[in-house]
Each structure stands twice: as C-alpha cells, then as structure tokens.
C-alpha atoms as a PDB file:
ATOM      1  CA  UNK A   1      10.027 -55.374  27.297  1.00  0.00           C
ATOM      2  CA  UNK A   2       7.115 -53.411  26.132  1.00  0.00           C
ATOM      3  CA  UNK A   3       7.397 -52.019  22.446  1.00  0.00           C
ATOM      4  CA  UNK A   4       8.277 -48.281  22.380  1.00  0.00           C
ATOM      5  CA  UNK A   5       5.122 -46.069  21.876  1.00  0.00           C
ATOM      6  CA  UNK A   6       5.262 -44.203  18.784  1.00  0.00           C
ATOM      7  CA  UNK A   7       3.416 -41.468  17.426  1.00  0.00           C
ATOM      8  CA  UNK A   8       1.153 -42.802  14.387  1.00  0.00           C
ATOM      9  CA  UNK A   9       1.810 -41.131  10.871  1.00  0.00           C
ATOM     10  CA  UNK A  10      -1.228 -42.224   8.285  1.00  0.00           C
ATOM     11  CA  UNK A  11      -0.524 -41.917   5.124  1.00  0.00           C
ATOM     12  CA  UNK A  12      -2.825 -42.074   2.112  1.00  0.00           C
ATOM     13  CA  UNK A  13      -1.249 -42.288  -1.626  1.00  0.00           C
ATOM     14  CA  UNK A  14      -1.858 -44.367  -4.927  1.00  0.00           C
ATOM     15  CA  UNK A  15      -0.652 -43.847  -8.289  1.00  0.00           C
ATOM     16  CA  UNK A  16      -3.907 -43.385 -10.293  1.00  0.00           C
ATOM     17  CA  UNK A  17      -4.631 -45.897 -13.216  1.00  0.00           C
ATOM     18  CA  UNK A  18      -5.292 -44.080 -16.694  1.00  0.00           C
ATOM     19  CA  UNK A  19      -8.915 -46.287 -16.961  1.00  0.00           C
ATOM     20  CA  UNK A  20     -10.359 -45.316 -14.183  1.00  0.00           C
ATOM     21  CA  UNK A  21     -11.126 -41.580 -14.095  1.00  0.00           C
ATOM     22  CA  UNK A  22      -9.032 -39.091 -16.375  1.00  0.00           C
ATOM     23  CA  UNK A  23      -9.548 -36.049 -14.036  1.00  0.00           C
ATOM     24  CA  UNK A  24      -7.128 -38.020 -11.379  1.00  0.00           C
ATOM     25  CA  UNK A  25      -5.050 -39.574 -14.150  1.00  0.00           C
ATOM     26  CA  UNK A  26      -4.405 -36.529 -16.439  1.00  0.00           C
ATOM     27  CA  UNK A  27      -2.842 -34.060 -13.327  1.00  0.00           C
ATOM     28  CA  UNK A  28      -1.078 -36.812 -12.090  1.00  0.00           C
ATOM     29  CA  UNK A  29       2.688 -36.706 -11.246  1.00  0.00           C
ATOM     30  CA  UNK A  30       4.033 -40.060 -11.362  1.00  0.00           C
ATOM     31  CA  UNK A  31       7.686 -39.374 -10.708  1.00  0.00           C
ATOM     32  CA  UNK A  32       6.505 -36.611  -7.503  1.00  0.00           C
ATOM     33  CA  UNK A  33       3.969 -39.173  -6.674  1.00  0.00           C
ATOM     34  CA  UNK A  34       7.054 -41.695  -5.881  1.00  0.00           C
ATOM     35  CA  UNK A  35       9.673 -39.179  -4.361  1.00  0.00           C
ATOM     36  CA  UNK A  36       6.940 -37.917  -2.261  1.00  0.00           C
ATOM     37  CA  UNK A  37       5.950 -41.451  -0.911  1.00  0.00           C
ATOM     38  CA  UNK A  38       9.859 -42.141  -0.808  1.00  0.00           C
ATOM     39  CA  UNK A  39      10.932 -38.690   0.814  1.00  0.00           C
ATOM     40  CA  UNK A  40       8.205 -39.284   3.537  1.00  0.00           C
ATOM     41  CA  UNK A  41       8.388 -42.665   4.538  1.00  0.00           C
ATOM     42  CA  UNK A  42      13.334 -41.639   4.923  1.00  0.00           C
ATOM     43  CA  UNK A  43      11.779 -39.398   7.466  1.00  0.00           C
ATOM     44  CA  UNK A  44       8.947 -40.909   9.524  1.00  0.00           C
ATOM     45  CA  UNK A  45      10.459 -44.781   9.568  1.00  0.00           C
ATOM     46  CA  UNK A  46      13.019 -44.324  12.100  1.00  0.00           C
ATOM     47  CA  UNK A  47      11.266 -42.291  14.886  1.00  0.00           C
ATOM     48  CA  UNK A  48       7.291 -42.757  14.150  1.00  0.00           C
ATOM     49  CA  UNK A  49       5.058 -45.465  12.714  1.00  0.00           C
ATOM     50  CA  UNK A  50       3.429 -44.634   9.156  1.00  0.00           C
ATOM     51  CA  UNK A  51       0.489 -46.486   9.016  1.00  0.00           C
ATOM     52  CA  UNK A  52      -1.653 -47.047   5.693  1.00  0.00           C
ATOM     53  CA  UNK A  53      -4.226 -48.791   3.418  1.00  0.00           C
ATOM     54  CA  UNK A  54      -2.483 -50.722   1.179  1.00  0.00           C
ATOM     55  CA  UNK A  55      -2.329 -49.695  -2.075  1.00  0.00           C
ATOM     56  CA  UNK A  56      -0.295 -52.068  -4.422  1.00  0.00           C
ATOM     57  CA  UNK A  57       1.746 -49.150  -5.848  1.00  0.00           C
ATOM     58  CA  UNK A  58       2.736 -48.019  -2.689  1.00  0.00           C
ATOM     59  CA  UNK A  59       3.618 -50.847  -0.364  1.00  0.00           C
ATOM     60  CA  UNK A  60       6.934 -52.058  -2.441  1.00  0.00           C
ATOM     61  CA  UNK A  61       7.446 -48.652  -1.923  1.00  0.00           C
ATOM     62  CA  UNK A  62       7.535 -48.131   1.435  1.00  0.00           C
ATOM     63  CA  UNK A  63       9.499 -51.943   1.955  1.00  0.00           C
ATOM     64  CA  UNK A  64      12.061 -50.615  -0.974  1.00  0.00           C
ATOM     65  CA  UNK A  65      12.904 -47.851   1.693  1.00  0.00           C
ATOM     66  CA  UNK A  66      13.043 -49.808   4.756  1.00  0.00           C
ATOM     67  CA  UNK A  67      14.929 -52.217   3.082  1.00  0.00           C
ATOM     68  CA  UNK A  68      17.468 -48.829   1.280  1.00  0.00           C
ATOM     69  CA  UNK A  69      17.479 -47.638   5.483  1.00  0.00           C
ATOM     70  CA  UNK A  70      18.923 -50.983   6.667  1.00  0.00           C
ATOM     71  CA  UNK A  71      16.943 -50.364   9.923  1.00  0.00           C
ATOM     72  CA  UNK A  72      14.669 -52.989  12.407  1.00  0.00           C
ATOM     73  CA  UNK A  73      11.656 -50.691  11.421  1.00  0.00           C
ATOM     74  CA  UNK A  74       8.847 -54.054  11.198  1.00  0.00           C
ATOM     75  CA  UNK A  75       7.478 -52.012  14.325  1.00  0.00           C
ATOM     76  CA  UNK A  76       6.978 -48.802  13.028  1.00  0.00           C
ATOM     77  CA  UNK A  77       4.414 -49.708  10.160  1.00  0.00           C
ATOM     78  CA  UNK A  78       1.076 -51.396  10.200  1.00  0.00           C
ATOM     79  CA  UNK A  79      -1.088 -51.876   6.751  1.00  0.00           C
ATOM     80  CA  UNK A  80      -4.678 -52.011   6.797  1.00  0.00           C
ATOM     81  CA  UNK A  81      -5.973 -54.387   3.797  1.00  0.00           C
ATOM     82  CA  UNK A  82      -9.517 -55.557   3.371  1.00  0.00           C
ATOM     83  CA  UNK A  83      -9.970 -59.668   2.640  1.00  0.00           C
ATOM     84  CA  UNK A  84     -12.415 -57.805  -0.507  1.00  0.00           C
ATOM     85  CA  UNK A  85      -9.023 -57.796  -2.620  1.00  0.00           C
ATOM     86  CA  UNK A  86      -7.257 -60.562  -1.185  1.00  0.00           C
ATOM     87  CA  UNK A  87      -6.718 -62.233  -4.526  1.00  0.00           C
ATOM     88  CA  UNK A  88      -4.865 -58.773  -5.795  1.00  0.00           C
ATOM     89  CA  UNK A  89      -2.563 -58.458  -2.450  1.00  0.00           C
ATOM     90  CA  UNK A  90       0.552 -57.657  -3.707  1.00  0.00           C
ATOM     91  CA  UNK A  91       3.836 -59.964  -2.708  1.00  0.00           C
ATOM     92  CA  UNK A  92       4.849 -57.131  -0.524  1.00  0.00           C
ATOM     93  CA  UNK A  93       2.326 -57.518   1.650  1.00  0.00           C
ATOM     94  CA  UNK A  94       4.130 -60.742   3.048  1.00  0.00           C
ATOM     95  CA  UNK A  95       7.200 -59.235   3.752  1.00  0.00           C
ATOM     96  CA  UNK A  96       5.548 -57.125   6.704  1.00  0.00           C
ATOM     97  CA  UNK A  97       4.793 -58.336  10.257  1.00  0.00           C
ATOM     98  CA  UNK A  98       2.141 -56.002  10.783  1.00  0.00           C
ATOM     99  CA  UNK A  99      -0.787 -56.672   8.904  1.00  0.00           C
ATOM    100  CA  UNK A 100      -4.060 -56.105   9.585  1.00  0.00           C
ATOM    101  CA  UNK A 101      -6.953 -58.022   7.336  1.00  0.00           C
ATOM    102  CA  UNK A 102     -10.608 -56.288   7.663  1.00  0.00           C
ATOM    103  CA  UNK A 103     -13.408 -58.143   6.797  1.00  0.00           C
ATOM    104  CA  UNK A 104     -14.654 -58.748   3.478  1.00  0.00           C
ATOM    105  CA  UNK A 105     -18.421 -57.257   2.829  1.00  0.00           C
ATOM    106  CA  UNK A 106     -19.077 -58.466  -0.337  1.00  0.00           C
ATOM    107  CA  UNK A 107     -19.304 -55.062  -1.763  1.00  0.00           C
ATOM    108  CA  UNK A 108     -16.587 -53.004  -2.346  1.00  0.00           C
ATOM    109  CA  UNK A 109     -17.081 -49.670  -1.244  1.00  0.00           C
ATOM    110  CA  UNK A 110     -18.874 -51.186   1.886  1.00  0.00           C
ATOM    111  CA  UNK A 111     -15.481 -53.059   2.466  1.00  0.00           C
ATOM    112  CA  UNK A 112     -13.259 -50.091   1.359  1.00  0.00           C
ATOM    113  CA  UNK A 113     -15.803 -47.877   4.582  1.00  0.00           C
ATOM    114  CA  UNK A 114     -15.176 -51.102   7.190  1.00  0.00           C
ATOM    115  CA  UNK A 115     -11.405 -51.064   6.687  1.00  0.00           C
ATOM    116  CA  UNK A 116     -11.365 -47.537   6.767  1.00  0.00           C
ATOM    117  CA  UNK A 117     -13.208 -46.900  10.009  1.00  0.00           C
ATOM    118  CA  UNK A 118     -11.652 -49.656  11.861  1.00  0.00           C
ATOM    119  CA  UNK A 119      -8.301 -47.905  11.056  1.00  0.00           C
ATOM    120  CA  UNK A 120      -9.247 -44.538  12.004  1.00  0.00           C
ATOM    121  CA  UNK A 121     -10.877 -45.908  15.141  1.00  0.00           C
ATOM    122  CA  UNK A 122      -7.757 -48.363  16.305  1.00  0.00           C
ATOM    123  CA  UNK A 123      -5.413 -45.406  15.981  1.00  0.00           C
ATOM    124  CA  UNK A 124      -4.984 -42.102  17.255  1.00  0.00           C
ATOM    125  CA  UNK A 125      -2.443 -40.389  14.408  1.00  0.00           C
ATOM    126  CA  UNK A 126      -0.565 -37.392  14.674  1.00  0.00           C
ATOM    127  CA  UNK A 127      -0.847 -35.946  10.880  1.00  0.00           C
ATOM    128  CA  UNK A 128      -2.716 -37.581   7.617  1.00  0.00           C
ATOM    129  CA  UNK A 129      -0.220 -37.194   4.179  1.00  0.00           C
ATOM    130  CA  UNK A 130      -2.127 -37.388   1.157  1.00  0.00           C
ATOM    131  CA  UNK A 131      -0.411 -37.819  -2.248  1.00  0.00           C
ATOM    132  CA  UNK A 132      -1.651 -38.414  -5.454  1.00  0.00           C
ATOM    133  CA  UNK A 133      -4.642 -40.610  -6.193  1.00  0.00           C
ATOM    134  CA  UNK A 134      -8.204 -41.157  -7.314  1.00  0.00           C
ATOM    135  CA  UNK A 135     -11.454 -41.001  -5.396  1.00  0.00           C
ATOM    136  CA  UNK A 136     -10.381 -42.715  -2.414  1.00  0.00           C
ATOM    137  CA  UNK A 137      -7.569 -40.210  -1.344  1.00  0.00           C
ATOM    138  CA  UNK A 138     -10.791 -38.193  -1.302  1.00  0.00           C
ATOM    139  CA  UNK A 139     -12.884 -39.941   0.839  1.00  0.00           C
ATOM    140  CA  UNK A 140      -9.860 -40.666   2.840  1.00  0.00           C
ATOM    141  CA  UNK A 141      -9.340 -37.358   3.600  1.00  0.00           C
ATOM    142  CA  UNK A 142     -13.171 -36.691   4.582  1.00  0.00           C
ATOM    143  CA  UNK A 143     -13.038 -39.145   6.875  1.00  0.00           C
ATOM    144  CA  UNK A 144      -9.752 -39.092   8.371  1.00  0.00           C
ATOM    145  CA  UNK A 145     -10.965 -35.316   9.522  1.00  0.00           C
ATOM    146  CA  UNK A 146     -13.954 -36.876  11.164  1.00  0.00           C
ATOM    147  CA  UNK A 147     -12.065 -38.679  13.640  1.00  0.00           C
ATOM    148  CA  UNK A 148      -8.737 -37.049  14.090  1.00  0.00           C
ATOM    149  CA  UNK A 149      -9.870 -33.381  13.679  1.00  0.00           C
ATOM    150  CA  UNK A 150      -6.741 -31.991  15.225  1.00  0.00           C
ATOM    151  CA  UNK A 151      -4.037 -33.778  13.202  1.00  0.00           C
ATOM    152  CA  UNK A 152      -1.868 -32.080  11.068  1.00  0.00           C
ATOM    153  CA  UNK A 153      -3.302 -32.166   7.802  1.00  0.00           C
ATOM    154  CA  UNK A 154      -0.776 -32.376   3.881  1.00  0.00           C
ATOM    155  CA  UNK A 155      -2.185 -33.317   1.406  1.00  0.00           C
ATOM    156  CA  UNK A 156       0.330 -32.761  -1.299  1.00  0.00           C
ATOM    157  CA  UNK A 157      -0.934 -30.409  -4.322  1.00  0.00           C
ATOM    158  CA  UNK A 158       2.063 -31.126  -6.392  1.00  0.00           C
ATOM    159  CA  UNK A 159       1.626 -34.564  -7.025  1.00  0.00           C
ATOM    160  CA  UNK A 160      -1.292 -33.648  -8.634  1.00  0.00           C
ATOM    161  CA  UNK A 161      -5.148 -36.036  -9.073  1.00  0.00           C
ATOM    162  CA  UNK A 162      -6.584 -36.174  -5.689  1.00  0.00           C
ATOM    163  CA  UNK A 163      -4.437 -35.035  -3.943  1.00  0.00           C
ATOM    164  CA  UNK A 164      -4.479 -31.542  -5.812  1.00  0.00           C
ATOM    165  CA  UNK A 165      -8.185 -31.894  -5.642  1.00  0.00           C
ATOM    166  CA  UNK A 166      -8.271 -32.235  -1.881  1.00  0.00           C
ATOM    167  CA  UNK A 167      -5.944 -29.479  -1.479  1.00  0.00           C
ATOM    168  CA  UNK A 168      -7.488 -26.616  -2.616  1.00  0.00           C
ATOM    169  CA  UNK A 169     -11.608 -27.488  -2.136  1.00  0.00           C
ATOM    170  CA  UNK A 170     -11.048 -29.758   1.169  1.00  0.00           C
ATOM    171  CA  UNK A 171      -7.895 -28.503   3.145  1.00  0.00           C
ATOM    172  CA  UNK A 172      -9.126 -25.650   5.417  1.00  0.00           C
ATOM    173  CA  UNK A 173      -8.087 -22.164   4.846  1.00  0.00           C
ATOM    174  CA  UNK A 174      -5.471 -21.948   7.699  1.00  0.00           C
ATOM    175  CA  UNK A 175      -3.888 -24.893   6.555  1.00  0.00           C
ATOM    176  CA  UNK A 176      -2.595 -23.740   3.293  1.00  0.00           C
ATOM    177  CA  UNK A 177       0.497 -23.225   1.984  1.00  0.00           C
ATOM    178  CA  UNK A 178       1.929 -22.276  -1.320  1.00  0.00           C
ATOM    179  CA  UNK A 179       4.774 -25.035  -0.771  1.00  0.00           C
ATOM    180  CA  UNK A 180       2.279 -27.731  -0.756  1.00  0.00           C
ATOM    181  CA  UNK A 181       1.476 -26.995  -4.251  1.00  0.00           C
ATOM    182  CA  UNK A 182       4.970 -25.514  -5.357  1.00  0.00           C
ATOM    183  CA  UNK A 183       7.826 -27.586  -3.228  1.00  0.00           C
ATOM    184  CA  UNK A 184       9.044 -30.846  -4.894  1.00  0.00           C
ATOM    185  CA  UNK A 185      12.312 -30.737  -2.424  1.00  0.00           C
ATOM    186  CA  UNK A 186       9.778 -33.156  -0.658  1.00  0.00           C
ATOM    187  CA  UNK A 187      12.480 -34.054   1.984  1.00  0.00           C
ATOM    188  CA  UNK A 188      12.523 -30.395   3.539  1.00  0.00           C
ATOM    189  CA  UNK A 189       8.670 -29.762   2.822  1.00  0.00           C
ATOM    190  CA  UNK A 190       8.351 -33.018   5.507  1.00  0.00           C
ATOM    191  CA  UNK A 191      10.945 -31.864   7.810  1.00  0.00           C
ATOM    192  CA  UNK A 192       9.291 -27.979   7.704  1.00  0.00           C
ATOM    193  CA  UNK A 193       5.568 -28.920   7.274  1.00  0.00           C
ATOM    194  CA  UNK A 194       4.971 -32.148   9.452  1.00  0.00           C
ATOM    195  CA  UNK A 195       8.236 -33.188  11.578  1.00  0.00           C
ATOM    196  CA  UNK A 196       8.538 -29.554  13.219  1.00  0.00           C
ATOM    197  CA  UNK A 197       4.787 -29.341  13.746  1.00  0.00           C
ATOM    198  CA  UNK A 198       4.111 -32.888  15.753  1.00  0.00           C
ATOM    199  CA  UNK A 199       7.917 -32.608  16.898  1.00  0.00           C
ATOM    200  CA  UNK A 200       5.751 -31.833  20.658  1.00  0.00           C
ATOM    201  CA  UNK A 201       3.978 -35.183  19.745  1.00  0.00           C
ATOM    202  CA  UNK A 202       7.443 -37.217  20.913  1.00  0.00           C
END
C-alpha cells in the first residue's frame, strides 16, 4: 500500500545560544520558544508532515511529543541534516526513520545553502513556521519565500530573536497580525492562523 500523501508543514526554530549574537539572544523567549515548537508540532503530527532542519534544541522536541501523542507518526516527519555537523548530531536524530543527510561542503554556510535548497526543492510545503532563532531563521525565511511563494507564511513575533526580526522587516504587509506578536495561547494561534488557512490543502 502506498503511504498516504500528506501536506508538508516546514518548520524553522532554534533556541539561540547567548555567545553567538546578543540581538537574537537578548529578545529571546525560551519558555514561548518551547510551547510554540510543542503547541505546533500536537497539531500538525497527526494529519500533516512537519518537516525541518535539525536543530539540536528542537528535534528532542518534536520526538518528546510524538512520543507524549502515542501515535505511528515516523511518516509524517522528515529532518534535513547536513554531514558538515555530523559529529554534533544529537541522539535524537537516531530515533527517526526519516532522515535525510546532505552533503558536507567543507564550509559551513556553503553546507548550511546545499541542505537548504535541496529541502526546499524536494518538497512542495503548505506553510513555513518560524520561531525563535539566530541568523539562520533569517535566511530561512528568505529563501523559503523564493521557492514556495504562496505558502502560508508565521513566523512567530512572540518568541522573540529572529523570529521577531523576520516578523516585522520580512513578513509582507498583508500577512500581519497583531496575534503573531501578542498570542502565547499558541495552540489556538495554530488552529486560527495555519490549520484553517491550508485546511483546503487536505
């Protein structure tokens, strides 16, 4: 039996370290950073596949709710790593089925754009959920636009760092909303702002 086809969710998140770039770390939310993360991936599991660049703060995560949901959900997520940081893959990562190692280009931010690209181009996504993070929540975003121009488009203001950033100098005009920067009930900000939105989507 062919897999069901699901509708492809990408998500984009980190929690931002303190040493790397105050302006990210300072507005930072840790505590929204993880109910936002958890709120999103109670919703999406069951019905769509959430697919994203693993972060080690965010993959136990996401298996800490699949695990909490008790569900056969292996199918509905996919993680895009790059061989680059293969000696700082977190355990997690071997307690998913689905993933996907890019190649290693000696250089980081070459191998960050190759991992990035080939996940953009493998999948056609629905929405893009950005919460929290540093600079590559930002280029994330910028790129993610490039080849999915008609997704749905959150990136999550309250959480603060990039996300913030991205919110109110990247998201375009007719995308905004005052809950995005306001709404920490992250459970019906999902439901309202993304669910009902790609509901069309299947």
């Amino acid at each position: 039996m062919a897999p069901k086809k699901l509708a492809n969710i990408f998500l984009s998140a980190s929690i931002p370290f303190k040493e790397r770039d105050p302006k990210y770390f300072e507005s930072a939310d840790v505590i929204a950073i993880r109910d936002a993360v958890i709120s999103l991936a109670t919703l999406v599991l069951p019905k769509y596949r959430l697919i994203w660049g693993g972060h080690p703060s965010i993959t136990p995560i996401i298996y800490y709710v699949m695990i909490r949901l008790g569900l056969s959900v292996q199918d509905h997520v996919t993680l895009y790593q790059s061989r680059f940081f293969e000696k700082y893959f977190p355990e997690d990562n071997d307690k998913f089925h689905n993933v996907i190692l890019t190649d290693d280009t000696f250089e980081k931010n070459s191998s960050l754009l190759h991992m990035r690209r080939r996940m953009f181009s493998e999948n056609q996504f629905v929405a893009g959920i950005f919460i929290g993070g540093m600079e590559g929540i930002e280029e994330e975003f910028k790129l993610f636009r490039e080849y999915h121009p008609n997704a749905v488009l959150l990136p999550i203001a309250s959480t603060g760092a990039a996300a913030k950033i991205v919110c109110h100098n990247f998201l375009p005009k007719e995308m905004k909303d005052n809950r995005l920067d306001n709404d920490y009930a992250y459970m019906s900000l999902f439901q309202d702002l993304l669910l009902d939105k790609i509901q069309k989507y299947g």
